[in-house]
PDB file of N, CA and C in Angstrom:
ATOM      1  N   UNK A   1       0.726 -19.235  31.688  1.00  0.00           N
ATOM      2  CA  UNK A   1       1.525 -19.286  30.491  1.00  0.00           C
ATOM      3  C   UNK A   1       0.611 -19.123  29.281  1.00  0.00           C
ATOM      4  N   UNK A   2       0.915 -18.430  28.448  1.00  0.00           N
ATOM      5  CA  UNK A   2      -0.014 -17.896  27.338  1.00  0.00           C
ATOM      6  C   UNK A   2       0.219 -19.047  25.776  1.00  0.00           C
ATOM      7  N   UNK A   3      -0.610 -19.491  25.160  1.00  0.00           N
ATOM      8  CA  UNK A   3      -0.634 -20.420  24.255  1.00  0.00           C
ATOM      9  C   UNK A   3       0.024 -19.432  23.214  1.00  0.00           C
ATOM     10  N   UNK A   4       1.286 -20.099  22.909  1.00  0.00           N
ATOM     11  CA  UNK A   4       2.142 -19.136  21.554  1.00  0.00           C
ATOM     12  C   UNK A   4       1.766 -19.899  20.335  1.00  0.00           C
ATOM     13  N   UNK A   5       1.589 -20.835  20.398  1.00  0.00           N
ATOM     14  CA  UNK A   5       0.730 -21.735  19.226  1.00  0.00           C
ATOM     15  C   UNK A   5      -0.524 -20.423  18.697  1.00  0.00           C
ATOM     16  N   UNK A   6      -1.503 -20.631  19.368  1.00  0.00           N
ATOM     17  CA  UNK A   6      -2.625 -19.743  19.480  1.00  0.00           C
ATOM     18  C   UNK A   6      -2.076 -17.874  18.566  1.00  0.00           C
ATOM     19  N   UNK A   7      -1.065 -17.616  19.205  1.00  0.00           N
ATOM     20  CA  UNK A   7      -0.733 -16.201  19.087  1.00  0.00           C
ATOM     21  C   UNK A   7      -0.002 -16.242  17.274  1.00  0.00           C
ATOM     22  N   UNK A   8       1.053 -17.483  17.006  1.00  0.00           N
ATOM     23  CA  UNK A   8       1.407 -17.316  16.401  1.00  0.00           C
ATOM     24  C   UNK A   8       0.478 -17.478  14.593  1.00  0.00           C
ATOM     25  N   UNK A   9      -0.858 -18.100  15.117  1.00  0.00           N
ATOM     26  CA  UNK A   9      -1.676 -18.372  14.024  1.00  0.00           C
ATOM     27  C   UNK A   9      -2.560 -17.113  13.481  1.00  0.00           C
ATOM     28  N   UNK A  10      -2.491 -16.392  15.011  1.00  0.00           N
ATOM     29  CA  UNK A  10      -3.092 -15.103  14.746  1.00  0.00           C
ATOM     30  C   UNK A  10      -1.781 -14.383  13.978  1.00  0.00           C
ATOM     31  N   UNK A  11      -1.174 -13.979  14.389  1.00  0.00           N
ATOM     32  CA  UNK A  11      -0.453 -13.331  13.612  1.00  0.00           C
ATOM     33  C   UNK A  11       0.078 -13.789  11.927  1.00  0.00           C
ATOM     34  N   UNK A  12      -0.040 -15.146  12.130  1.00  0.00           N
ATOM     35  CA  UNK A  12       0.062 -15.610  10.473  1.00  0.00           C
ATOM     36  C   UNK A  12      -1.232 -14.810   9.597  1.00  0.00           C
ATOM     37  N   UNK A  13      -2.339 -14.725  10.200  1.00  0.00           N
ATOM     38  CA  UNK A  13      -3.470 -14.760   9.923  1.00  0.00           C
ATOM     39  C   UNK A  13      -3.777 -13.490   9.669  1.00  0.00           C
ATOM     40  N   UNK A  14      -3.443 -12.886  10.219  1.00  0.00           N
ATOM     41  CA  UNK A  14      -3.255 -11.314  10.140  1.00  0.00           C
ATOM     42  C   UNK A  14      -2.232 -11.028   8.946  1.00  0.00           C
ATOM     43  N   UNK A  15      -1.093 -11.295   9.132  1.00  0.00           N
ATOM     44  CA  UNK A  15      -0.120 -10.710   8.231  1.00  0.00           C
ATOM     45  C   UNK A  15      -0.434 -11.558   6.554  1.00  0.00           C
ATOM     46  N   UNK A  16      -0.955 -12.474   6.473  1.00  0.00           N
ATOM     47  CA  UNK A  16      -1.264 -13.031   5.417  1.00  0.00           C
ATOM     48  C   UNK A  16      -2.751 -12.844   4.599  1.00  0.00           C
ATOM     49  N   UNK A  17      -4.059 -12.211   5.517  1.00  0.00           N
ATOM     50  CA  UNK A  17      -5.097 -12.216   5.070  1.00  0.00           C
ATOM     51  C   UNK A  17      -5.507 -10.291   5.146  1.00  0.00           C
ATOM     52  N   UNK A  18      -4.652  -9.797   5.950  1.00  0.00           N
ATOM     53  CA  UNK A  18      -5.063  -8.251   5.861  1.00  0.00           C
ATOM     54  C   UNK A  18      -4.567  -7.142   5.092  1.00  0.00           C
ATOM     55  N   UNK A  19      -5.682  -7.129   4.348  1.00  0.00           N
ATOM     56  CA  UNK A  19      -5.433  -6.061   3.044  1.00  0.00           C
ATOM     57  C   UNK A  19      -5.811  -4.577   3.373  1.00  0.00           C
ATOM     58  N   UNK A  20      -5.123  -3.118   3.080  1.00  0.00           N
ATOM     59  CA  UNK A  20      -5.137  -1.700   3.787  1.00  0.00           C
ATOM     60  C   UNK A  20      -6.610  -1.936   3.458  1.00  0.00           C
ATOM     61  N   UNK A  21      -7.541  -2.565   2.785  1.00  0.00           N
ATOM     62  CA  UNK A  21      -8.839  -1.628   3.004  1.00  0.00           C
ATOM     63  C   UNK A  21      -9.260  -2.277   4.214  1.00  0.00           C
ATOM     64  N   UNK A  22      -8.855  -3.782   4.572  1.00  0.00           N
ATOM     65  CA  UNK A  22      -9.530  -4.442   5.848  1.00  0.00           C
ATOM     66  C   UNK A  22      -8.892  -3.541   7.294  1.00  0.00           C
ATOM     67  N   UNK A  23      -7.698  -3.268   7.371  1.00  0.00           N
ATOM     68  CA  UNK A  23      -7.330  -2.839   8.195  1.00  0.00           C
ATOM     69  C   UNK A  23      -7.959  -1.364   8.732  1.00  0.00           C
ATOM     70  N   UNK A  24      -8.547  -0.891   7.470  1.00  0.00           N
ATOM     71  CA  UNK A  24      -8.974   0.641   7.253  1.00  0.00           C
ATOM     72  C   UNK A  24     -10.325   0.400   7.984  1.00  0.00           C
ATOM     73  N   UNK A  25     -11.219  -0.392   7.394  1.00  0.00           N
ATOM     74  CA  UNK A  25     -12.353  -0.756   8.014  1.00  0.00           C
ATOM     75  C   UNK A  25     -12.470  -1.186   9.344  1.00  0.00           C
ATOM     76  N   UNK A  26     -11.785  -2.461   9.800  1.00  0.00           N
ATOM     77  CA  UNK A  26     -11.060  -2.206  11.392  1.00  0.00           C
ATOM     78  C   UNK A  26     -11.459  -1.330  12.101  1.00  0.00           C
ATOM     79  N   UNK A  27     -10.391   0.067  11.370  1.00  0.00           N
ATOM     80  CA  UNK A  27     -10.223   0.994  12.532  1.00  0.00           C
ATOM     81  C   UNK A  27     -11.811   1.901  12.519  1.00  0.00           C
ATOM     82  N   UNK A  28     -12.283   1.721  11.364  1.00  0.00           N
ATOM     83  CA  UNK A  28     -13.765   2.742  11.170  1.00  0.00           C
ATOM     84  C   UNK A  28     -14.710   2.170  12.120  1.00  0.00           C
ATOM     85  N   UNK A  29     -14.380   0.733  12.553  1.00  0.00           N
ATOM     86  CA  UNK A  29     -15.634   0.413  13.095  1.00  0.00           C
ATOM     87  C   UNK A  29     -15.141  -0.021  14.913  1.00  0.00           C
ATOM     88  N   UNK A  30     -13.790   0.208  15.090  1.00  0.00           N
ATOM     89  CA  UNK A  30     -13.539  -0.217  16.039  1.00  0.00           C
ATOM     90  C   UNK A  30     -14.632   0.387  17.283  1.00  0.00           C
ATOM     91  N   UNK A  31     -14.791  -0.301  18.259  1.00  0.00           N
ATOM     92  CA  UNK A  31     -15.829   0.362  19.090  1.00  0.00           C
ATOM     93  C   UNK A  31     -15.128   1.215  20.652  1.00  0.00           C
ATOM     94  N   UNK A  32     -13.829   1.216  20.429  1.00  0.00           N
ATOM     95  CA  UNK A  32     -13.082   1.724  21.457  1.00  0.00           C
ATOM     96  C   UNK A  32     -11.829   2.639  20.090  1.00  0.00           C
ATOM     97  N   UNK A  33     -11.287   3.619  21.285  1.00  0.00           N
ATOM     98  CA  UNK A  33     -10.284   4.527  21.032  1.00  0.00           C
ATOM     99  C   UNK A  33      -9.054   3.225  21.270  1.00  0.00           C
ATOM    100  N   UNK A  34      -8.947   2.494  22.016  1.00  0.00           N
ATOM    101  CA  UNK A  34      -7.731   1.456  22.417  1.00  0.00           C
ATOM    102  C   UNK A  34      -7.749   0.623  20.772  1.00  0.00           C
ATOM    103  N   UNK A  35      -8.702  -0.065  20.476  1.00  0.00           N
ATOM    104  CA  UNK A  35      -9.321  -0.950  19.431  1.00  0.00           C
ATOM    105  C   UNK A  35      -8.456  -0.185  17.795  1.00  0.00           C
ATOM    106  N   UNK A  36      -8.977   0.935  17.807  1.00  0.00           N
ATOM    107  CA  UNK A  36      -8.927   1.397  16.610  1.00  0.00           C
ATOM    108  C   UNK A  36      -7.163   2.038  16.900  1.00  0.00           C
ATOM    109  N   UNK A  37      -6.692   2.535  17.998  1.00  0.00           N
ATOM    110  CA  UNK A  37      -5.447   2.253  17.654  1.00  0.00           C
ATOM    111  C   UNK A  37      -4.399   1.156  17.639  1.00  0.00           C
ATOM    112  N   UNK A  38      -4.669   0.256  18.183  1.00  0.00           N
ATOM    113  CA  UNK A  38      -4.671  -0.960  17.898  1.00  0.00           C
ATOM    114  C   UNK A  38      -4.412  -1.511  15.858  1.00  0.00           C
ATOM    115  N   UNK A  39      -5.498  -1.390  15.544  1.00  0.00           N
ATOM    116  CA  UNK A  39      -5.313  -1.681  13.963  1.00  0.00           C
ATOM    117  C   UNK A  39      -4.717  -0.377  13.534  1.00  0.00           C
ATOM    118  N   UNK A  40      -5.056   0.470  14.113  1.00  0.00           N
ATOM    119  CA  UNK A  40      -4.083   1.347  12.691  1.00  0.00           C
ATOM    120  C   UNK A  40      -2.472   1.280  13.337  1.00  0.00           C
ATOM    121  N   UNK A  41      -1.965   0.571  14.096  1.00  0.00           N
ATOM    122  CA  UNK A  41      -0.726  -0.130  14.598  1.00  0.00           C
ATOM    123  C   UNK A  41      -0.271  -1.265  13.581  1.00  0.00           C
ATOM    124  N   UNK A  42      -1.623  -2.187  13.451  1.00  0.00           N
ATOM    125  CA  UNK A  42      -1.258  -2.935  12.843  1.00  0.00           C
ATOM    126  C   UNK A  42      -0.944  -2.432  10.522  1.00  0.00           C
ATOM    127  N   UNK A  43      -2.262  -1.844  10.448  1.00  0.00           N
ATOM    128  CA  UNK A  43      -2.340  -1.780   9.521  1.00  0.00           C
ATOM    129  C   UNK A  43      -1.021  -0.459   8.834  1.00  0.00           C
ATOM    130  N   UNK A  44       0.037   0.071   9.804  1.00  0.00           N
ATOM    131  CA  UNK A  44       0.772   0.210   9.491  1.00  0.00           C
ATOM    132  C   UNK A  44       2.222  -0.369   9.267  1.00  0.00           C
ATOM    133  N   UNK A  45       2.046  -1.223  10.531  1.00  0.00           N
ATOM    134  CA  UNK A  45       3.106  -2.460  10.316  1.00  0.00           C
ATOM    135  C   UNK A  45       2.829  -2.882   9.121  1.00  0.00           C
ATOM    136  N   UNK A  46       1.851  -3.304   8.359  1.00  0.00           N
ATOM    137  CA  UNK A  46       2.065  -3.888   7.010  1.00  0.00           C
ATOM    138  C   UNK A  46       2.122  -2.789   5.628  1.00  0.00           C
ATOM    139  N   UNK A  47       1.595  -1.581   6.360  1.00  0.00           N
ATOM    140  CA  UNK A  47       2.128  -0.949   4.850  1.00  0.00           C
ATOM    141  C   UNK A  47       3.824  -0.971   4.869  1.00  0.00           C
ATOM    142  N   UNK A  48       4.702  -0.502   6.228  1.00  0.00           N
ATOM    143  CA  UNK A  48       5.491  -0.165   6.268  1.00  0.00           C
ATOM    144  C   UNK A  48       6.372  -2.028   5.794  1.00  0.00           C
ATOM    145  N   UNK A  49       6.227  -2.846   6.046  1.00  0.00           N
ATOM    146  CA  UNK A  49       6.248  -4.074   5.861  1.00  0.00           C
ATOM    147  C   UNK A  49       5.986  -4.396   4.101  1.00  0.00           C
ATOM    148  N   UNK A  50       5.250  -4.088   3.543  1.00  0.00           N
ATOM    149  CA  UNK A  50       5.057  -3.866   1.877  1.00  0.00           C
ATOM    150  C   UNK A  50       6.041  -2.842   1.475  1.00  0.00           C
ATOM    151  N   UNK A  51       6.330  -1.331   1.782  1.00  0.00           N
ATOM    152  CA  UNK A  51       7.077  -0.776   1.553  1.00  0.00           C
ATOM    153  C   UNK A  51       8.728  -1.564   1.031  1.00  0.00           C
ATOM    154  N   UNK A  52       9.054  -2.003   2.134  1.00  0.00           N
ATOM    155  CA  UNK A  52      10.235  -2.642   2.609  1.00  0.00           C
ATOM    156  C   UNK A  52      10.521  -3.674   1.345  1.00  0.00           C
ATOM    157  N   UNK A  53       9.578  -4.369   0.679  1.00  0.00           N
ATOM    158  CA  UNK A  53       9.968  -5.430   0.077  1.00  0.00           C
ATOM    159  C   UNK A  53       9.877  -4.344  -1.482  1.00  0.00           C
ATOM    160  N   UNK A  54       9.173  -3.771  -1.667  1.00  0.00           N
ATOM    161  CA  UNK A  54       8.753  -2.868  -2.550  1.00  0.00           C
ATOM    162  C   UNK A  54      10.703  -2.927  -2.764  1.00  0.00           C
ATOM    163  N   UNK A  55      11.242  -1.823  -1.671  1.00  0.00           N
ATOM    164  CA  UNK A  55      12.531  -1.384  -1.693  1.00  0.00           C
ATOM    165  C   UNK A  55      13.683  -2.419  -2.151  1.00  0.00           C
ATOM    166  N   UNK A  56      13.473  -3.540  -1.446  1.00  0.00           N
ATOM    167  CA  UNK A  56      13.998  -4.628  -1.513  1.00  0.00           C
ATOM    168  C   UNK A  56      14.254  -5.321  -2.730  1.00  0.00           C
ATOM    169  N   UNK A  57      13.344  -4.958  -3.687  1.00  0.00           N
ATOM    170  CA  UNK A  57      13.290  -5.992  -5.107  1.00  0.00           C
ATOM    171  C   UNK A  57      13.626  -4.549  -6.219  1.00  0.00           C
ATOM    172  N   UNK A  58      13.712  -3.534  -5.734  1.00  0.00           N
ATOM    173  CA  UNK A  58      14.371  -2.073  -6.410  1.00  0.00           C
ATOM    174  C   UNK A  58      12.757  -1.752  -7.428  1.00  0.00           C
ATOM    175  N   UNK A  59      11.667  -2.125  -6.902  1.00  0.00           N
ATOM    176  CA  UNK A  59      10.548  -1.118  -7.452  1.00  0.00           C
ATOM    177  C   UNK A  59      10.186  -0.088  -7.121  1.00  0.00           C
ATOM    178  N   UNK A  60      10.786   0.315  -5.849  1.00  0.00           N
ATOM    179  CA  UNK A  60      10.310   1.824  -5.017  1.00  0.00           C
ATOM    180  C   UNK A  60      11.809   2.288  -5.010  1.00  0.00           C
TER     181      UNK A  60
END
């Protein structure tokens, strides 16, 4: 059974501390092809995730 405690701090942690240049850097340095698509997975979930609220509050 996998600790969701554990998973869910990462993901707080992620979605609250990763800014496009961290995510960008991520993928520049990832040391695998899996790795670096991996963050640019993530680091599009949050542009597309910024977008959304962008839309949401009628600035985009």
């Amino acid at each position: 059974m996998c600790d969701i405690k554990a998973y869910e701090n990462l993901y707080d942690k992620m979605i609250n501390t990763l800014s496009p240049a961290d995510t960008l850097q991520l993928m520049v340095q990832a040391e695998t092809e899996e790795q670096r698509n991996f963050y640019r997975i993530v680091g599009n979930y949050l542009l597309q995730k910024g977008q959304k609220s962008l839309i949401e509050r009628n600035i985009f």
